[in-house]
Protein backbone atom coordinates (compact mmCIF):
# COMPACT_ATOMS: atom_id res chain seq x y z
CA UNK A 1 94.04 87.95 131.88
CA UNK A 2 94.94 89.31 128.84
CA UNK A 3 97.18 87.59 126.24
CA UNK A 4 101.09 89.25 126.62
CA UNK A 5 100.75 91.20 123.03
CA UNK A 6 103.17 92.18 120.16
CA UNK A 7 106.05 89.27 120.95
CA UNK A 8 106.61 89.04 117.03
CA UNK A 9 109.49 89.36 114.75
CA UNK A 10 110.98 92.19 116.64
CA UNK A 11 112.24 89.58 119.78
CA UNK A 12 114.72 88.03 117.45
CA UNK A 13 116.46 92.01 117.19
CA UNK A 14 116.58 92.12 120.69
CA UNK A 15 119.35 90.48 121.64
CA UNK A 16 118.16 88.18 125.14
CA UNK A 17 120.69 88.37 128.08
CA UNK A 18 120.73 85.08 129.74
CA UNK A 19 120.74 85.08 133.49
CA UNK A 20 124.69 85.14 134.59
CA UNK A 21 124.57 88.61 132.85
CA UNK A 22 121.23 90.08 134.25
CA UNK A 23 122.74 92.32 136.78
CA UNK A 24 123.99 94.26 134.40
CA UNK A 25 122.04 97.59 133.65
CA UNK A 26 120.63 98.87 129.79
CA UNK A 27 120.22 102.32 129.19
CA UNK A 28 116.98 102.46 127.38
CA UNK A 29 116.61 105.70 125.74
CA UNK A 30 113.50 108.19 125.42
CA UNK A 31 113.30 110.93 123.68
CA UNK A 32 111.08 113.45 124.90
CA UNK A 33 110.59 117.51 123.91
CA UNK A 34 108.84 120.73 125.14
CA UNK A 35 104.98 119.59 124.54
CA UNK A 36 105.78 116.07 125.12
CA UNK A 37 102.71 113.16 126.55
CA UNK A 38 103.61 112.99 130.14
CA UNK A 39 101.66 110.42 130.98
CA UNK A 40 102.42 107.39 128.01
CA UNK A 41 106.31 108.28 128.98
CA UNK A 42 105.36 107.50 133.08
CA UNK A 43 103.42 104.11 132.04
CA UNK A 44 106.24 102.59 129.99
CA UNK A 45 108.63 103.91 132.83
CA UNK A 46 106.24 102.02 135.22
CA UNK A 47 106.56 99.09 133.30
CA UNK A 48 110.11 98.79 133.32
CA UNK A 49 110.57 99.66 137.14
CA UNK A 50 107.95 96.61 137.57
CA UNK A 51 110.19 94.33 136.24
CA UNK A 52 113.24 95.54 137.79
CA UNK A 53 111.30 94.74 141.08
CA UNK A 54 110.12 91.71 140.47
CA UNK A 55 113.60 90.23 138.84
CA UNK A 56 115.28 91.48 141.94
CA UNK A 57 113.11 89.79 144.55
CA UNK A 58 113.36 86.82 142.60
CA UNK A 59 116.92 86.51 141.79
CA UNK A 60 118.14 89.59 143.66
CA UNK A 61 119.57 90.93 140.76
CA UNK A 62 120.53 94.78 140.72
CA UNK A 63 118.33 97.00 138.22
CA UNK A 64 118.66 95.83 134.56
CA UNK A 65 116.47 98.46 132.85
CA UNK A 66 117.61 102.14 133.21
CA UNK A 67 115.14 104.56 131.31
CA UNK A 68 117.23 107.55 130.53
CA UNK A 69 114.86 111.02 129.71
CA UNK A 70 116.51 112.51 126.36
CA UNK A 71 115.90 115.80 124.79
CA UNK A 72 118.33 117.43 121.54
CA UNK A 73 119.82 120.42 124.60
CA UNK A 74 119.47 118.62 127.70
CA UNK A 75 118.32 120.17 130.54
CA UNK A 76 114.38 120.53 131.80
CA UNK A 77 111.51 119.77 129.38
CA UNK A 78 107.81 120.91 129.88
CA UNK A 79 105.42 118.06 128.59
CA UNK A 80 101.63 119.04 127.76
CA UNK A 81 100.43 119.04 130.97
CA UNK A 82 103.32 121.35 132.48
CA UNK A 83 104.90 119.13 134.25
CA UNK A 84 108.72 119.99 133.92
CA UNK A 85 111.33 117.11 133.75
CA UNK A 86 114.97 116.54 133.62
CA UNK A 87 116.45 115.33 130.78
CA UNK A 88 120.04 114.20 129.08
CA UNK A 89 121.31 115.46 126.13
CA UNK A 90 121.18 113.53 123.41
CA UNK A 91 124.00 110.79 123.74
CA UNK A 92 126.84 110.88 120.73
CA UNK A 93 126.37 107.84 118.09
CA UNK A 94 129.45 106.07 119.74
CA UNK A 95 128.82 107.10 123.05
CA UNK A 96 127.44 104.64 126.02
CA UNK A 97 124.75 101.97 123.94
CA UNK A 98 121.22 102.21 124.12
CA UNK A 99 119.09 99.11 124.49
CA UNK A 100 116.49 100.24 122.55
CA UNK A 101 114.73 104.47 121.98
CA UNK A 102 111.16 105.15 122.12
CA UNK A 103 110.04 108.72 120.90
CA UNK A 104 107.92 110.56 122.80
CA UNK A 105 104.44 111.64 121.40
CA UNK A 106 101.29 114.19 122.34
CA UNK A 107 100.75 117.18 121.26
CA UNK A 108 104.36 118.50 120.73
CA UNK A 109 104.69 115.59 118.40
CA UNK A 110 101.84 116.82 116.07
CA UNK A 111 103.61 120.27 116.32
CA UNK A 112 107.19 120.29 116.33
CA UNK A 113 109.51 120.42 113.15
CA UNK A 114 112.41 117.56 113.95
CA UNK A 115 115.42 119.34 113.66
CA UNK A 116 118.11 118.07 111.10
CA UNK A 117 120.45 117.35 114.37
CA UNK A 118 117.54 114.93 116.07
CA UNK A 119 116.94 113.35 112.84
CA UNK A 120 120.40 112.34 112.35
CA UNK A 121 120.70 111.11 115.41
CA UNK A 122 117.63 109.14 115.05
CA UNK A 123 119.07 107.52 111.90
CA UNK A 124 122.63 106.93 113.85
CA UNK A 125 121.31 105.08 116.37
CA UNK A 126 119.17 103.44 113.80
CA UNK A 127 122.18 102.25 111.26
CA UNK A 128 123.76 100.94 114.99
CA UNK A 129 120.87 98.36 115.05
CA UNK A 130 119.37 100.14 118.07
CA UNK A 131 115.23 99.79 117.99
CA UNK A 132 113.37 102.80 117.60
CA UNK A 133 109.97 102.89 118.90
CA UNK A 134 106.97 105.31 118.68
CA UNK A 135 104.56 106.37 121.24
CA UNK A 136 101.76 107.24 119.55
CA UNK A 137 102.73 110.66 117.77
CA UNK A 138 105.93 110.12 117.89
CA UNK A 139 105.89 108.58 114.73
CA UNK A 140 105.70 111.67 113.13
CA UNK A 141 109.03 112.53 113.97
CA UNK A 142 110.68 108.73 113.50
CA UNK A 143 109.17 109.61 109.57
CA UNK A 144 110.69 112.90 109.72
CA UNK A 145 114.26 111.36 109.80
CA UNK A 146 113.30 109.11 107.21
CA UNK A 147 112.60 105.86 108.73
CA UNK A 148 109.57 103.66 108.19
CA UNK A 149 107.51 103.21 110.72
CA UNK A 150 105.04 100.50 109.89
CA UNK A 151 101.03 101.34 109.61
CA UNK A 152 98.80 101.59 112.95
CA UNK A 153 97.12 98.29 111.87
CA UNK A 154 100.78 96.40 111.74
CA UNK A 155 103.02 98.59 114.04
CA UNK A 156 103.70 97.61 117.84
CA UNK A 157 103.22 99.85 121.10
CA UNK A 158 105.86 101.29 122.79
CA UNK A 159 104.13 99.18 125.53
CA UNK A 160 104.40 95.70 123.40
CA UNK A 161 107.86 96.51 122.28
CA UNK A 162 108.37 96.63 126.17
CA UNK A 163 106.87 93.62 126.87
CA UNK A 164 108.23 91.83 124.19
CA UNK A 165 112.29 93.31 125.79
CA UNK A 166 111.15 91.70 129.12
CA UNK A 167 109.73 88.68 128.15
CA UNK A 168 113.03 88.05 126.12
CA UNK A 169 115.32 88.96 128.63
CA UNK A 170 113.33 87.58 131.62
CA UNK A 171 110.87 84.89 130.56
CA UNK A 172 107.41 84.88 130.12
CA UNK A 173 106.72 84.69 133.76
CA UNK A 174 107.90 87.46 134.33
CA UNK A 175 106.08 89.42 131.55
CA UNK A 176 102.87 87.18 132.40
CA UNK A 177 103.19 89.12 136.08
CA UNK A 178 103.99 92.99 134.31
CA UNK A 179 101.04 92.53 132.54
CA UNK A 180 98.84 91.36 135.36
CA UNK A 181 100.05 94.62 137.00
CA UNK A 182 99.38 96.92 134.37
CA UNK A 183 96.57 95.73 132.49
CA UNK A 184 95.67 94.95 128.97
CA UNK A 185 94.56 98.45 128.22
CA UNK A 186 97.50 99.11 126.70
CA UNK A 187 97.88 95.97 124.71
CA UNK A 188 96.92 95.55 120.90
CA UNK A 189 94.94 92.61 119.34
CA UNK A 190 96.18 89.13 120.62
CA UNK A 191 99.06 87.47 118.71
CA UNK A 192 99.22 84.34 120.77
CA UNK A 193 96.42 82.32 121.97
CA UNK A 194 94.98 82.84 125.40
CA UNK A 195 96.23 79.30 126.22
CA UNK A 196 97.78 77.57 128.99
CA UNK A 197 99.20 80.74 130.59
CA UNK A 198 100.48 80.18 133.99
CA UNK A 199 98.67 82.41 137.02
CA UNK A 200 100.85 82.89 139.94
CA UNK A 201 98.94 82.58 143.00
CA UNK A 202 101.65 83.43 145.68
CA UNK A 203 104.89 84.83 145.19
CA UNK A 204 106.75 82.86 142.98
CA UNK A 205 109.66 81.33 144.38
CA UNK A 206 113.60 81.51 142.43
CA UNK A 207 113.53 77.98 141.94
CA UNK A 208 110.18 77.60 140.19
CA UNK A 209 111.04 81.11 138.35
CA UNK A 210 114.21 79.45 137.33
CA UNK A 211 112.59 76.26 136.45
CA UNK A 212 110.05 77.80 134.65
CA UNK A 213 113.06 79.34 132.14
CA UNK A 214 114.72 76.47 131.66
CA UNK A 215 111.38 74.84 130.51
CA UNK A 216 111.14 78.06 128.25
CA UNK A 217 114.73 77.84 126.83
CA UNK A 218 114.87 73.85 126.45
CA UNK A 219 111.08 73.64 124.71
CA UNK A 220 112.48 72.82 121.57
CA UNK A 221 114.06 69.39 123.55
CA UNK A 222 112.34 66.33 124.50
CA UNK A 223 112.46 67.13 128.58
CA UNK A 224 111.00 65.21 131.44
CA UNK A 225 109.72 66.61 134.44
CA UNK A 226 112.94 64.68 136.04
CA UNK A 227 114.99 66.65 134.01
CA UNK A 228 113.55 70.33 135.14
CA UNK A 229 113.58 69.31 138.53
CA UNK A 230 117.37 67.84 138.53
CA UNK A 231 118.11 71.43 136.51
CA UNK A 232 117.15 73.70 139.76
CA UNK A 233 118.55 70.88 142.35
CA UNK A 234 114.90 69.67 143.71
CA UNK A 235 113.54 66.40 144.11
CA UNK A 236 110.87 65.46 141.60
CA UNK A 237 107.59 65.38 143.76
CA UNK A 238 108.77 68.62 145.71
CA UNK A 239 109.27 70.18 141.98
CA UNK A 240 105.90 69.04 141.05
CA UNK A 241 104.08 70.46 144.06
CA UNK A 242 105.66 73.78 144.13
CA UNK A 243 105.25 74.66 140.33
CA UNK A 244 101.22 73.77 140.59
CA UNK A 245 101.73 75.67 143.93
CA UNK A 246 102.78 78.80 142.28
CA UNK A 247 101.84 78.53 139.34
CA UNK A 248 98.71 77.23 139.20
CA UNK A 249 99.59 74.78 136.50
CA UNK A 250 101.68 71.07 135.86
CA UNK A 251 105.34 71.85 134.22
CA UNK A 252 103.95 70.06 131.39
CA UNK A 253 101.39 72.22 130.96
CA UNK A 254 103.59 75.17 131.27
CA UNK A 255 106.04 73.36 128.38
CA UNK A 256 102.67 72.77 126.29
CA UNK A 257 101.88 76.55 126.25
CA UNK A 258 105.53 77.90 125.64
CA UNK A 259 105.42 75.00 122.63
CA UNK A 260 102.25 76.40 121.48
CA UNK A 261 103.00 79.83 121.65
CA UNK A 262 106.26 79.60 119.80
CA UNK A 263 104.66 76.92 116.94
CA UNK A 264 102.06 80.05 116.48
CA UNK A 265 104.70 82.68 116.14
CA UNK A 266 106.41 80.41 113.47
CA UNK A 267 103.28 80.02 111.90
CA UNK A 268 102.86 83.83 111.54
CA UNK A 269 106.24 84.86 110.45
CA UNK A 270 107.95 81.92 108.42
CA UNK A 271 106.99 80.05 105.46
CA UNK A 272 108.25 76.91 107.12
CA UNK A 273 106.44 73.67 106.45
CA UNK A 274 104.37 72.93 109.57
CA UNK A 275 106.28 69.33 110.10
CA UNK A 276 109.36 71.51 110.33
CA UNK A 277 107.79 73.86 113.04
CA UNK A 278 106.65 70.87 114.92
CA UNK A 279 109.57 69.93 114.99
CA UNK A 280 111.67 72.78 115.90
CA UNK A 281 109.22 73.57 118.63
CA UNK A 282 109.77 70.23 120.15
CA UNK A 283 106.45 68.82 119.08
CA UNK A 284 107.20 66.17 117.08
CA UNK A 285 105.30 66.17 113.59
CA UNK A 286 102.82 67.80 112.47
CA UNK A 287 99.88 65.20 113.25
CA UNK A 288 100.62 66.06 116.80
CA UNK A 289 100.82 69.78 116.38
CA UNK A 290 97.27 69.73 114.12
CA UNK A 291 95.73 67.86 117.39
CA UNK A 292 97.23 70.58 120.33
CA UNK A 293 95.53 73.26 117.88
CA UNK A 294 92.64 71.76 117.65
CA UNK A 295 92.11 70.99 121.42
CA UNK A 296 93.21 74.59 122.48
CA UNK A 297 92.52 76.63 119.81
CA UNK A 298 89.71 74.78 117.83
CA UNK A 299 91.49 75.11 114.44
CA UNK A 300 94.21 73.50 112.60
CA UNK A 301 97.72 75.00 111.78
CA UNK A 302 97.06 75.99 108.60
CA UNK A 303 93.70 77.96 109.25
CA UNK A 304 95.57 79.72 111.94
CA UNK A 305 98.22 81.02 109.60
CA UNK A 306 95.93 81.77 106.76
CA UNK A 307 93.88 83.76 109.64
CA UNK A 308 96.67 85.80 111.28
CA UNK A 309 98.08 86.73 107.45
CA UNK A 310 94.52 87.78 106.61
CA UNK A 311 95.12 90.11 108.79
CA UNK A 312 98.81 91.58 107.55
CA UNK A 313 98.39 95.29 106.46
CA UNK A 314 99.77 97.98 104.34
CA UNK A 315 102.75 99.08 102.40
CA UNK A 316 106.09 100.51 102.70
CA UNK A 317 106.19 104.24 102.31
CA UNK A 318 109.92 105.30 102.83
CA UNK A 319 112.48 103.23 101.12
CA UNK A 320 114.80 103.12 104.50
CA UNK A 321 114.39 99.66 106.64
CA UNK A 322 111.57 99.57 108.91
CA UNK A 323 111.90 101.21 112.07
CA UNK A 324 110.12 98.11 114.04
């Protein structure tokens, strides 16, 4: 399975809703026009209806992601295909919060002049910290309102900008099992190593989902296994059993790989000291870090940062914030 892409700097915009609040619903926003790519728009709708399933068996919370079809009039839109839709006129700046907007692309993308009232609106909901999000040509019309969008070797799908929502709001797990679902097709060049990733083989369970995020939000803490098991109200060998059971991994091993993952993402962003992102990942120092990279990933820290920043591209060309 594929590595669950594009979780960078953009997860510390989205603000994470921690699970007492989760049965609340987000309005997430996207903006579509006569001309529009059908079927990107269906995909990332998909996407989001996946994980609105699987949340709700699990914790049998009520739908959390709401994708709302915008156009600048309202009213039915014809995308490239001919396919007609419904849409919503475009909310006012003040009006009911979006989550986050993605902008439609195909061919009516390439085409379309961005009228002064959707490029306002664009930078409204910009200025009110709301991410806005390309789908392929629809970054023509983000630049039209004069917001950087960053270059196609730096800039994140509409489908990792997704993933990177539900894996905040959700956990990994969760994400992990999108991405099963839908594939890596849509994915861009791994972040995160292909490490310790847990592969549910039954349904997963809410305890062992719950577990699992408490691992995920207490990695940074020296945890026991008795300590995750007393945390979802199971005895420690029954905790033990189930988590291998549907997870096909230890709880250690599923601490390990959220440690990991979160020392590499700190390693790609920041300019920390790797001693202080041992630490802060719950590591220890960085002796101990330099050995988990070399076991898993067969480098040390520092080659792995000097490799993913190898990699950074382009400049700015707008002078406004980056869009994502």
């Amino acid at each position: 399975m594929s590595v669950i892409t594009g979780i960078k700097s953009s997860v510390s915009r989205l603000p994470a809703f921690p699970a007492e609040r989760l049965n609340l619903s987000h309005r997430l926003g996207l903006v579509v026009f006569d001309g529009f790519g059908l079927a990107d728009v269906v995909a990332l709708i998909d996407l989001l209806c996946t994980a609105n399933a699987i949340e709700q068996r699990a914790s049998g919370f009520k739908r959390l992601y709401m994708p709302v079809l915008l156009s600048e009039s309202g009213g039915t839109v014809a995308s490239a295909s001919g396919m007609h839709v419904a849409t919503e006129r475009l909310p006012p700046p003040r009006g009911q919060r979006l989550r986050i907007v993605f902008v439609a692309g195909g061919v009516g993308a390439a085409t379309l002049e961005a009228s002064p009232r959707l490029c306002q609106w664009l930078r409204d909901q910009h200025e009110l910290g709301v991410m806005i999000v390309p789908i392929a040509e629809g970054r023509r019309l983000i630049e039209a309102a004069g917001l950087f969008v960053k270059s196609t070797g730096e800039q994140r799908t509409a489908f990792a900008a997704a993933m990177a929502m539900i894996a905040a709001d959700l956990g990994e797990l969760v994400a992990a099992r999108c991405l099963e679902l839908h594939g890596p097709a849509q994915t861009e060049a791994p972040a995160e190593p292909e490490v310790l990733r847990p592969v549910a083989r039954t349904r997963v369970t809410e305890q062992i989902l719950a577990s699992a995020r408490w691992l995920e939000t207490h990695h940074e803490q020296p945890v026991s296994i008795a300590d995750a098991a007393h945390a979802v109200a199971m005895s420690e060998r029954n905790f033990l059993r189930r988590f291998k059971l549907e997870l096909g991994m230890t709880p250690s091993d599923y601490l390990l790989g959220v440690r990991l993952r979160r020392s590499c993402k700190l390693l790609t962003e920041t300019d920390l000291p790797i001693d202080k992102i041992a630490r802060r990942c719950g590591i220890g120092d960085g002796g101990r870090l330099a050995k988990i990279f070399r076991k898993h990933l067969a480098r040390s820290p520092g080659e792995y940062r000097a490799g993913t920043r190898a990699r950074a591209v382009a400049p700015q060309r707008f002078n406004r914030s980056p869009v994502q």
